[in-house]
Protein backbone atom coordinates (compact mmCIF):
# COMPACT_ATOMS: atom_id res chain seq x y z
CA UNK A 1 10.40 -22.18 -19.03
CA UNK A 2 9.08 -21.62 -15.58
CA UNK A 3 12.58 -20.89 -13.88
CA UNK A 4 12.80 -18.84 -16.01
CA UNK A 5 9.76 -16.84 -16.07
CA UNK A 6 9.84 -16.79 -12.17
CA UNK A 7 13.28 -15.65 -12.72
CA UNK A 8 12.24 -12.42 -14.58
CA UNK A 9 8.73 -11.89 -12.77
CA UNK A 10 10.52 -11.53 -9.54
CA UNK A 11 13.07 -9.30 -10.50
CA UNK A 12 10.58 -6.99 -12.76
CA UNK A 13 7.08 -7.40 -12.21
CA UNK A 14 7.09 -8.36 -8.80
CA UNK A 15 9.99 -6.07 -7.51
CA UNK A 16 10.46 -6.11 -3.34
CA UNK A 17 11.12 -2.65 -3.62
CA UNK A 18 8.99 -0.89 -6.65
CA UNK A 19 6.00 -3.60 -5.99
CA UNK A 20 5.78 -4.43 -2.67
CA UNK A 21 7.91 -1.32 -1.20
CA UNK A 22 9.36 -3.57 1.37
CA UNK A 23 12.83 -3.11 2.62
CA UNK A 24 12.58 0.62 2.39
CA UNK A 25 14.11 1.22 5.40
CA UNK A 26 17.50 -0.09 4.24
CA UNK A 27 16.95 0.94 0.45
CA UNK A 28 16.59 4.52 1.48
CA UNK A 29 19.50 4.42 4.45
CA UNK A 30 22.74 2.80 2.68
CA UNK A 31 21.75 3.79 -1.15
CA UNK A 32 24.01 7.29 -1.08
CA UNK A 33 27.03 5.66 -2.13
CA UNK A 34 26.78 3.02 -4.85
CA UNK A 35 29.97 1.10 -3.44
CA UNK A 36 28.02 0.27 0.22
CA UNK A 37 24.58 -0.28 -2.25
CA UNK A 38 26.33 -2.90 -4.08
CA UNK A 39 27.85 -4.41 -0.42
CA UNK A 40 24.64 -4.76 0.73
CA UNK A 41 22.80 -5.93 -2.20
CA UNK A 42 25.35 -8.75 -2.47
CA UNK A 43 24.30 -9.67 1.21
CA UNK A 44 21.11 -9.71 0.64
CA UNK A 45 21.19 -11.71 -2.37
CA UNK A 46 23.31 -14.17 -0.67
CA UNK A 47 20.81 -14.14 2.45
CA UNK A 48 17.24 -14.58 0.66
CA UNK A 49 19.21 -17.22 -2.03
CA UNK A 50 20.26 -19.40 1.25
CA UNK A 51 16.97 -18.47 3.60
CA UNK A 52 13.98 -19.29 0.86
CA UNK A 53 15.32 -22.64 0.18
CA UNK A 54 15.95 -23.33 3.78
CA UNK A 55 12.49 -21.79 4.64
CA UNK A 56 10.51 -23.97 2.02
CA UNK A 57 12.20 -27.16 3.55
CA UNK A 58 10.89 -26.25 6.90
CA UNK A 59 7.27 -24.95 5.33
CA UNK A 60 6.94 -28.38 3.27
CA UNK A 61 7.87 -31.20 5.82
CA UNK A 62 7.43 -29.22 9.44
CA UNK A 63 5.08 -26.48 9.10
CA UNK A 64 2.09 -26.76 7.15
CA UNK A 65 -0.54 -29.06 7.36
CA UNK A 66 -0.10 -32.52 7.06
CA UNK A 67 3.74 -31.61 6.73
CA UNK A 68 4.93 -34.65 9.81
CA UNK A 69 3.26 -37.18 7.79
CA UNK A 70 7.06 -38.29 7.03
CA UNK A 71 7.42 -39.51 10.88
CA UNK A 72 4.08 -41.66 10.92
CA UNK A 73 -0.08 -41.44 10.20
CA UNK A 74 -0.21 -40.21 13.59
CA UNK A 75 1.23 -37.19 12.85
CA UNK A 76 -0.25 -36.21 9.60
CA UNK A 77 -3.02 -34.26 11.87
CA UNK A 78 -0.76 -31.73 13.05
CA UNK A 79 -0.82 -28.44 12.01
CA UNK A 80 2.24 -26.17 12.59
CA UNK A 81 1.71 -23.18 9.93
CA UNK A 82 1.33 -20.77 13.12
CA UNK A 83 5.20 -20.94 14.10
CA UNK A 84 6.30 -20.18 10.56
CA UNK A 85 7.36 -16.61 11.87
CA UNK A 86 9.11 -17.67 14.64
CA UNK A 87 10.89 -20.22 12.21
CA UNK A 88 11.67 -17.97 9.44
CA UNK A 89 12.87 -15.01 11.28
CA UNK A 90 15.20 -17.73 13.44
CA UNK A 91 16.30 -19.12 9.70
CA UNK A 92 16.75 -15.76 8.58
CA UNK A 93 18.41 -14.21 11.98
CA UNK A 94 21.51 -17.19 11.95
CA UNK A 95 22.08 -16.63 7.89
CA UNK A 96 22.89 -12.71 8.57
CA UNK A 97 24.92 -13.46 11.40
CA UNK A 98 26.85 -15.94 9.51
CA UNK A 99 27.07 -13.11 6.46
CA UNK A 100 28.18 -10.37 9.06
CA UNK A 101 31.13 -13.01 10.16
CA UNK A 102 31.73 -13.26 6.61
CA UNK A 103 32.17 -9.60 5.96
CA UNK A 104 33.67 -8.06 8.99
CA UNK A 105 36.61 -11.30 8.49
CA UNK A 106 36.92 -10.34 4.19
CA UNK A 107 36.18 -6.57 3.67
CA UNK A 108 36.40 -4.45 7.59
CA UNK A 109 35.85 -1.59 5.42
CA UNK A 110 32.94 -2.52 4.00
CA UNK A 111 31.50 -3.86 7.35
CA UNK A 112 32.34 -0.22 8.71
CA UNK A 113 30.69 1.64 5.96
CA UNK A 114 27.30 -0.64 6.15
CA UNK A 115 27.74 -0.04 10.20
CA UNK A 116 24.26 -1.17 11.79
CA UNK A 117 22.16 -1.84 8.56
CA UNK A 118 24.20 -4.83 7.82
CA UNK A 119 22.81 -7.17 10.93
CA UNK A 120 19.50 -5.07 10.21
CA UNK A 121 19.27 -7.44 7.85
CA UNK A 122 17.85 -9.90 9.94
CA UNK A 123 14.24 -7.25 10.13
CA UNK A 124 14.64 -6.72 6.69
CA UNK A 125 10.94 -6.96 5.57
CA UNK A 126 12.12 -7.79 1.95
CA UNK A 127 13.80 -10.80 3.80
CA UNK A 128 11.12 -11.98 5.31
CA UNK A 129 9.04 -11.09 2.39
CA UNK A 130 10.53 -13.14 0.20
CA UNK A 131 9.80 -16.14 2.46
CA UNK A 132 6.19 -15.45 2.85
CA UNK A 133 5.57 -14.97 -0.59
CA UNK A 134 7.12 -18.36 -1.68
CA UNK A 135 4.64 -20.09 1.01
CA UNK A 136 1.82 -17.83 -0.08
CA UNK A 137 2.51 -18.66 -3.70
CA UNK A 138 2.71 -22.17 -2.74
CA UNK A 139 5.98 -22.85 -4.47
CA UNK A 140 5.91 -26.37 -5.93
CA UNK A 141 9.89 -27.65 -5.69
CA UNK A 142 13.39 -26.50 -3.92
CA UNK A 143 14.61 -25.71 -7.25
CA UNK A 144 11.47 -22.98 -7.89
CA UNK A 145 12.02 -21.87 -4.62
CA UNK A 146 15.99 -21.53 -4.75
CA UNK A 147 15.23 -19.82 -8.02
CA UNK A 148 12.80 -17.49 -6.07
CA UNK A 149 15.21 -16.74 -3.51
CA UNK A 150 17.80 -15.62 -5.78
CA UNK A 151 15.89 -13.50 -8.10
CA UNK A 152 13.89 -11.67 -5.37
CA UNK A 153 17.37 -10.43 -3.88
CA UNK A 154 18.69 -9.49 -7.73
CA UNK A 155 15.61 -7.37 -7.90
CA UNK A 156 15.97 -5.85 -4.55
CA UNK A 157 19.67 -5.79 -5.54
CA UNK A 158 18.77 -3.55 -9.02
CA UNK A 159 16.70 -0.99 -6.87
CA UNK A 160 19.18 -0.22 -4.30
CA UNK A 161 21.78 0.22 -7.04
CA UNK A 162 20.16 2.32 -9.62
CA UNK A 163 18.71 4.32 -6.70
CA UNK A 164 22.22 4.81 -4.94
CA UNK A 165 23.32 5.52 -8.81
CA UNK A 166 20.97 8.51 -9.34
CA UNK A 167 21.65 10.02 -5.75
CA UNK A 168 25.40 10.07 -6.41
CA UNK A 169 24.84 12.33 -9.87
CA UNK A 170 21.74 14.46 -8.47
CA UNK A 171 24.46 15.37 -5.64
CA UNK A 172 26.00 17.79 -8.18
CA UNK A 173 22.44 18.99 -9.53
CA UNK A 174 20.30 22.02 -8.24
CA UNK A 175 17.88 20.23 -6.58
CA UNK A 176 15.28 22.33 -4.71
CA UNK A 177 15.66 22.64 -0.80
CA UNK A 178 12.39 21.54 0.34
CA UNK A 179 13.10 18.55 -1.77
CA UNK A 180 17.02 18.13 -0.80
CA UNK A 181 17.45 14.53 0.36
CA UNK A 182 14.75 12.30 0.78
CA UNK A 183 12.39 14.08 -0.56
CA UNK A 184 13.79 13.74 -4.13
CA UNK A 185 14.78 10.72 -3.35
CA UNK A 186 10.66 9.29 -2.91
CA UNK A 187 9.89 11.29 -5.63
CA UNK A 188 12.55 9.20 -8.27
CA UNK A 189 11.04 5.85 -6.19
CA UNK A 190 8.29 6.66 -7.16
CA UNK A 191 8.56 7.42 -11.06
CA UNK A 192 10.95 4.04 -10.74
CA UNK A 193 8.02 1.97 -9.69
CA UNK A 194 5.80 3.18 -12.32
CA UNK A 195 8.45 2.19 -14.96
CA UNK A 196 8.68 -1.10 -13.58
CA UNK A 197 4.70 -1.73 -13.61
CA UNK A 198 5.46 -1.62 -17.36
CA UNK A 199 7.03 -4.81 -16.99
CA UNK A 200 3.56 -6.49 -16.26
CA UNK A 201 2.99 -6.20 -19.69
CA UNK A 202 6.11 -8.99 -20.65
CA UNK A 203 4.26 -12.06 -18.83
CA UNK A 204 0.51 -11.14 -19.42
CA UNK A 205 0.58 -10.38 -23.57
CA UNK A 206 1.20 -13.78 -23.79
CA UNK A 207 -1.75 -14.94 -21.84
CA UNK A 208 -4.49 -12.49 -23.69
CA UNK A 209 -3.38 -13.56 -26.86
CA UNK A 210 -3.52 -16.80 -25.89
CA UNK A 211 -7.84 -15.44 -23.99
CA UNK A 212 -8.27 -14.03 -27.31
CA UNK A 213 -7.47 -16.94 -29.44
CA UNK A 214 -10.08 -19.55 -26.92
CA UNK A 215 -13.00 -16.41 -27.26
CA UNK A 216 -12.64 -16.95 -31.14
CA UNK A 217 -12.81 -20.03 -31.11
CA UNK A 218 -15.65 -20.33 -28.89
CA UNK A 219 -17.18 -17.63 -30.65
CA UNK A 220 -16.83 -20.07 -34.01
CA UNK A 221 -18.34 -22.94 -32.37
CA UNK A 222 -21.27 -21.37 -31.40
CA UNK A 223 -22.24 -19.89 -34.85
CA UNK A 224 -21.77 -23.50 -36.14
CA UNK A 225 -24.06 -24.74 -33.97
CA UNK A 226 -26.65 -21.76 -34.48
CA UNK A 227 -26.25 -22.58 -38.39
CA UNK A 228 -26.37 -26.30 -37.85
CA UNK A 229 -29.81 -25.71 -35.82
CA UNK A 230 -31.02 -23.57 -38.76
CA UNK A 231 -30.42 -25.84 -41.20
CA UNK A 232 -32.11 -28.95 -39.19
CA UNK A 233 -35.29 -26.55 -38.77
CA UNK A 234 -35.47 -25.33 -42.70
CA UNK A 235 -35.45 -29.70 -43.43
CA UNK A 236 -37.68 -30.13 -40.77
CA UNK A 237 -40.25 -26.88 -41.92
């Protein structure tokens, strides 16, 4: 039950793109044609599914505090948490080049069409994002994180495709100038985001219902112990 609630609250509630806005840079750049959208969302998938996993390894038994414990009691003082930039963006920076290999060997034309956004990668905030958030959200196990990595990119993945979706069909629509571009293009990002907010809703009911229920019950208790007192004081009077 929690994969699979981290699953969905990745890819909905917490959305790279409509809840954080990160990776706008690329979302807005290579989202014209759906065919590069889906080429890069693929990538990116693949990156953040390998990097978070890799990332959490290095956060749990390098980085943060008390992490070297595993090489002896005289290490368990040491505190690395302020290289886990340098170490994530290296992490990060050696998966895209590995992915660029990848694609420029499998699909040139693909490689051509992404041109410098595919090794951009590497700055991609959402990338990076996606690794700060699982140490932020202190992530409890590889799996959770793995599970993380993966359904960050999917939702990342969704926004660049249903974005590069609409942009292909509103090419044929009378759009006005002043909003020709990316103008109309922030404007649908916009209403998109606000859809997606209603998502909140999916993993929250549960838990008011579940506030609602406890303030009954407390609510119960307490007249039975106001009645309880009443009665003792009537037997006492």
């Amino acid at each position: 039950m929690e994969h699979l609630e981290l699953f969905f609250k990745a890819i909905f509630v917490d959305n790279m793109v409509f809840a954080t806005f990160l990776g706008m840079c690329s979302y807005l750049a290579v989202s014209k044609k759906v065919s590069t959208a889906v080429g890069l969302g693929a990538a990116v998938i693949f990156v953040m599914a390998i990097t978070v996993p890799l990332n959490w390894l290095l956060d749990q038994y390098i980085l943060k505090d008390g992490a070297l414990v595993w090489l002896g009691e005289e290490y368990a003082a040491y505190d690395l948490s302020f290289l886990s930039f340098i170490m994530f963006i290296a992490t990060i920076a050696t998966m895209v080049q590995l992915v660029e290999i990848i694609v420029e060997k499998f699909s040139p034309s693909l490689y051509n069409s992404l041109g410098i956004f595919l090794p951009l990668i590497a700055v991609n905030c959402a990338i990076l994002g996606g690794s700060l958030f699982m140490q932020s959200r202190e992530i409890e196990t590889l799996g959770l994180a793995f599970n993380y990595g993966i359904s960050s990119g999917i939702g990342w993945f969704l926004a660049i495709l249903a974005i590069a979706a609409i942009r292909e069909k509103i090419r044929y629509s009378n759009v006005p100038a002043p909003l020709r571009g990316l103008g109309i293009t922030f404007i649908i990002t916009g209403l998109m985001a606000i859809g997606f907010m209603s998502f909140g809703g999916m993993l929250t009911g549960g838990d008011e219902e579940e506030a609602t229920e406890q303030t009954v019950v407390k609510v119960e208790e307490v007249e039975n112990a106001t009645d309880v007192a009443i009665n003792e004081k009537e037997i006492i009077e």
